[in-house]
C-alpha atoms as a PDB file:
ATOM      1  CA  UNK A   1     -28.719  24.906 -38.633  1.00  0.00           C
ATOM      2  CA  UNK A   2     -26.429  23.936 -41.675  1.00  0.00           C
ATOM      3  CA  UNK A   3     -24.106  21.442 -42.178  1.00  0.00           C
ATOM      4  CA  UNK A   4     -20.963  22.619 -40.738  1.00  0.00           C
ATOM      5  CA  UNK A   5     -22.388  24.139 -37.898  1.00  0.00           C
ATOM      6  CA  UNK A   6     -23.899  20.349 -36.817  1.00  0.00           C
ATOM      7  CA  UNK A   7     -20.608  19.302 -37.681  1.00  0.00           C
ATOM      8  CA  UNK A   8     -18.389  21.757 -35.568  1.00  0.00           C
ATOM      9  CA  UNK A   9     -20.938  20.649 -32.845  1.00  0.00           C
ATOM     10  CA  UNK A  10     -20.551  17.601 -32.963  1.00  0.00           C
ATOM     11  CA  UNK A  11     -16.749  17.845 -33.043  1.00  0.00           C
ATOM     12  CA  UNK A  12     -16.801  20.166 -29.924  1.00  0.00           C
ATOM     13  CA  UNK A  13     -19.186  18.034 -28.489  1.00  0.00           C
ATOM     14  CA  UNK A  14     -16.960  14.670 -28.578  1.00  0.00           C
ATOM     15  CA  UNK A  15     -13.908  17.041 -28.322  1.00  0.00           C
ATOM     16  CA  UNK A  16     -15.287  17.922 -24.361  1.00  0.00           C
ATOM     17  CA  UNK A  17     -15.937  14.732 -23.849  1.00  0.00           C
ATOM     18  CA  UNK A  18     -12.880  12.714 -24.369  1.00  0.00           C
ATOM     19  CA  UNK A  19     -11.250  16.169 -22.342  1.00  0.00           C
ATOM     20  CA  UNK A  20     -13.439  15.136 -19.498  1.00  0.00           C
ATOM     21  CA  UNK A  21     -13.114  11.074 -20.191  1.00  0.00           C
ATOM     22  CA  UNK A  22      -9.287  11.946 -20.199  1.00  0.00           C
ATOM     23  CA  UNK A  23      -9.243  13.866 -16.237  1.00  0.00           C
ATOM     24  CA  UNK A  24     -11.728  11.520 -15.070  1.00  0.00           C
ATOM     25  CA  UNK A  25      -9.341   8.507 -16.204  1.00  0.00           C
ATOM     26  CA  UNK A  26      -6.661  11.182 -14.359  1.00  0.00           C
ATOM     27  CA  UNK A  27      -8.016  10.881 -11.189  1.00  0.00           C
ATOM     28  CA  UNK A  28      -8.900   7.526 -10.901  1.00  0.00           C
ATOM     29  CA  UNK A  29      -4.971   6.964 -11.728  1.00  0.00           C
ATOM     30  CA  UNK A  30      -4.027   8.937  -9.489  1.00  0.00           C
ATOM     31  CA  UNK A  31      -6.034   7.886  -6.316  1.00  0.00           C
ATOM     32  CA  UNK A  32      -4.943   3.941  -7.457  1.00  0.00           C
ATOM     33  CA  UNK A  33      -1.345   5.602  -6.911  1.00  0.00           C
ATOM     34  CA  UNK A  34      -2.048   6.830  -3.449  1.00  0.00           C
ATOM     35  CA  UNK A  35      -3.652   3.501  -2.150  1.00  0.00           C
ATOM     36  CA  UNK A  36      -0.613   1.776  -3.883  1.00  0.00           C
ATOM     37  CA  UNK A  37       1.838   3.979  -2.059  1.00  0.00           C
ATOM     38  CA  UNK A  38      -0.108   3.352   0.720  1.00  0.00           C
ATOM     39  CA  UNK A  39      -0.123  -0.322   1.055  1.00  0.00           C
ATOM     40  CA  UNK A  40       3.418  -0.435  -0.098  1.00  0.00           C
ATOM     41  CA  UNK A  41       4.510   1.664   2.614  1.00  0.00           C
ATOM     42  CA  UNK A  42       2.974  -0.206   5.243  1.00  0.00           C
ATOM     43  CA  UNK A  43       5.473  -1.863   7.997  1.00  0.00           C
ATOM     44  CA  UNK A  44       3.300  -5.445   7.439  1.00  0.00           C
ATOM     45  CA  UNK A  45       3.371  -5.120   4.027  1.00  0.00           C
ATOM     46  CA  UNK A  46       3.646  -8.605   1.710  1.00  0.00           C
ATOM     47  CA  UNK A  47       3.710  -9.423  -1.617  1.00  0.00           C
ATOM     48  CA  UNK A  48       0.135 -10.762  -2.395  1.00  0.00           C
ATOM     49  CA  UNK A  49      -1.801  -8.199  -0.270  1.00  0.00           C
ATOM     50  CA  UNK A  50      -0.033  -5.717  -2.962  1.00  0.00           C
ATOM     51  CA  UNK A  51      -1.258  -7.484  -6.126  1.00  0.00           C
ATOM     52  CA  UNK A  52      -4.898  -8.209  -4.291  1.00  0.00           C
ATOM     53  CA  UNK A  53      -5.541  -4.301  -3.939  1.00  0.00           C
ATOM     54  CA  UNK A  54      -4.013  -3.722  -7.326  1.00  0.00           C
ATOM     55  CA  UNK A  55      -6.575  -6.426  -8.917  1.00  0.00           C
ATOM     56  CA  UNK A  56      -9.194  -4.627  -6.953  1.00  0.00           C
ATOM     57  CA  UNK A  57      -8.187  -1.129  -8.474  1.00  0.00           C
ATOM     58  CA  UNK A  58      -8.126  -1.645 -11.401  1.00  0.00           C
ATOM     59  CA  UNK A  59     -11.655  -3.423 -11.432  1.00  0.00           C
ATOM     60  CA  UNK A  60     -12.740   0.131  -9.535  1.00  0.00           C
ATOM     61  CA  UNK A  61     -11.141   1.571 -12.701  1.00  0.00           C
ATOM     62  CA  UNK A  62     -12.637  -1.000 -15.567  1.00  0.00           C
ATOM     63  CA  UNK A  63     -16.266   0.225 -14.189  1.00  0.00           C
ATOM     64  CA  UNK A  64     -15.807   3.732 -13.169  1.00  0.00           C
ATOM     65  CA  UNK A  65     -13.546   5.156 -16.231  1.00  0.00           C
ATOM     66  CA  UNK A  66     -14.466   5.568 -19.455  1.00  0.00           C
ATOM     67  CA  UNK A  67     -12.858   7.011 -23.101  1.00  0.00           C
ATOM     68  CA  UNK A  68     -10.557   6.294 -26.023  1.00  0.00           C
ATOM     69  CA  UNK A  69      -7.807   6.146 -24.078  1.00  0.00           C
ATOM     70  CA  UNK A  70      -8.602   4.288 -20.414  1.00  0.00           C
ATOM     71  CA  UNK A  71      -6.863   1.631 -21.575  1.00  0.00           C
ATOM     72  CA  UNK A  72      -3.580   3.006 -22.646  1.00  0.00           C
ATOM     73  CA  UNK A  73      -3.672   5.340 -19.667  1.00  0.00           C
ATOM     74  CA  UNK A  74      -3.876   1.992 -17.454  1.00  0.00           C
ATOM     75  CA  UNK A  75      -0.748   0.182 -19.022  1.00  0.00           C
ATOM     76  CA  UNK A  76       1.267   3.201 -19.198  1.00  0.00           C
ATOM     77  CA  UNK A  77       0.858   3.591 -15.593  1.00  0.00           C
ATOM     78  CA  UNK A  78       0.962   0.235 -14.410  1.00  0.00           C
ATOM     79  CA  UNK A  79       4.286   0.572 -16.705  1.00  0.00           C
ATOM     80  CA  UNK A  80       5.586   3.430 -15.062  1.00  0.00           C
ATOM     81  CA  UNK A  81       4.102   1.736 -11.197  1.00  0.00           C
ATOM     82  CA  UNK A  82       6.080  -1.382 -10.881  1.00  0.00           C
ATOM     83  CA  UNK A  83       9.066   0.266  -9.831  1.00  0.00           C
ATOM     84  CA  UNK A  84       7.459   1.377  -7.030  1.00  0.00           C
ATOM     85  CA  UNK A  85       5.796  -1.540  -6.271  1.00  0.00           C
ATOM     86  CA  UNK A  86       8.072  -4.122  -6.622  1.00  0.00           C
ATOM     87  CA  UNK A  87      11.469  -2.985  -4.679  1.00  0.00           C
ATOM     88  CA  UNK A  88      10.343  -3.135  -1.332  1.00  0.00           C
ATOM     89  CA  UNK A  89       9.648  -6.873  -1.554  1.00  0.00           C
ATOM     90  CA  UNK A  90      12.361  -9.935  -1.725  1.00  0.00           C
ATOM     91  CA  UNK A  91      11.091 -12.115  -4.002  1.00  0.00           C
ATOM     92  CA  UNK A  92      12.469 -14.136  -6.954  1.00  0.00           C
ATOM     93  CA  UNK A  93      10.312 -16.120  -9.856  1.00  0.00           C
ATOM     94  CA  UNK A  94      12.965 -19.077 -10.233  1.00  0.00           C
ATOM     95  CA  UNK A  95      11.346 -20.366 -13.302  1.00  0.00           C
ATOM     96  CA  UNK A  96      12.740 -16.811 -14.826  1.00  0.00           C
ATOM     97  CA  UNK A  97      15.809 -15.211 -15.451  1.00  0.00           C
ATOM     98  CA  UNK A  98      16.038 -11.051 -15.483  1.00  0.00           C
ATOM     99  CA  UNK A  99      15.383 -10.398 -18.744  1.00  0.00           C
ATOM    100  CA  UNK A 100      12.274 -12.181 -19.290  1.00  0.00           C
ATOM    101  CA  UNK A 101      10.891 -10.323 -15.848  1.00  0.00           C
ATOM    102  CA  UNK A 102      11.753  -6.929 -17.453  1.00  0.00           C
ATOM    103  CA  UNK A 103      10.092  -8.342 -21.105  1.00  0.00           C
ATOM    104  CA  UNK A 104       6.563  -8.933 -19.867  1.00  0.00           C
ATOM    105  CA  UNK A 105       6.559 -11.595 -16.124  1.00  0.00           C
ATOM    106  CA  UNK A 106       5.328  -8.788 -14.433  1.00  0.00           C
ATOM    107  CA  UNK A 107       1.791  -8.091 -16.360  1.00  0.00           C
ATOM    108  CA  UNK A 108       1.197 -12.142 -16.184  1.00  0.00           C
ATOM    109  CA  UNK A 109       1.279 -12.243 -12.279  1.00  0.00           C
ATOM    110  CA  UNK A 110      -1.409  -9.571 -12.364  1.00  0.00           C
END
């Protein structure tokens, strides 16, 4: 086997694997959405029951995803999430105003 042969394996090789890292990252994501929905959505729904499950998913994610990306793929969705999760529930931080929520008070609670 020459050189460039190895190498072209070796590319295709790591190539399938960060595919497959990528959709198994995916799917975690996307069942953390549904069991967000889901506790959102529920009539006895509260605040700190929210951010409990969401510490507990993503320490399901931390062990069971792997790849060059996991991490980005977690903030970007936790980015994208807290619309969801936050507008059903009345709650104020009165130590901060608006802006400084939007700039980064979310991701300390967690």
């Amino acid at each position: 086997m020459g050189g460039g042969h190895y190498t072209a394996f070796v590319h295709d090789y790591k190539k399938n694997e960060y595919m497959e890292a990528g959709m198994q990252c995916s799917n975690a994501l996307q069942s953390m959405e549904r069991k967000l929905r889901t506790t959102c959505n529920a009539t006895n729904a509260k605040f700190d029951n929210v951010v409990k499950i969401l510490g507990g998913l993503v320490s399901e994610y931390e062990k069971s995803s792997h790849g060059p990306r996991k991490w980005q793929k977690l903030a970007m969705f936790l980015q994208n999430r807290f619309a969801m999760i936050f507008p059903p529930f009345s709650f104020s931080f009165p130590f901060v105003d608006a802006n400084s929520m939007y700039m980064g008070m979310p991701f300390d609670v967690f």
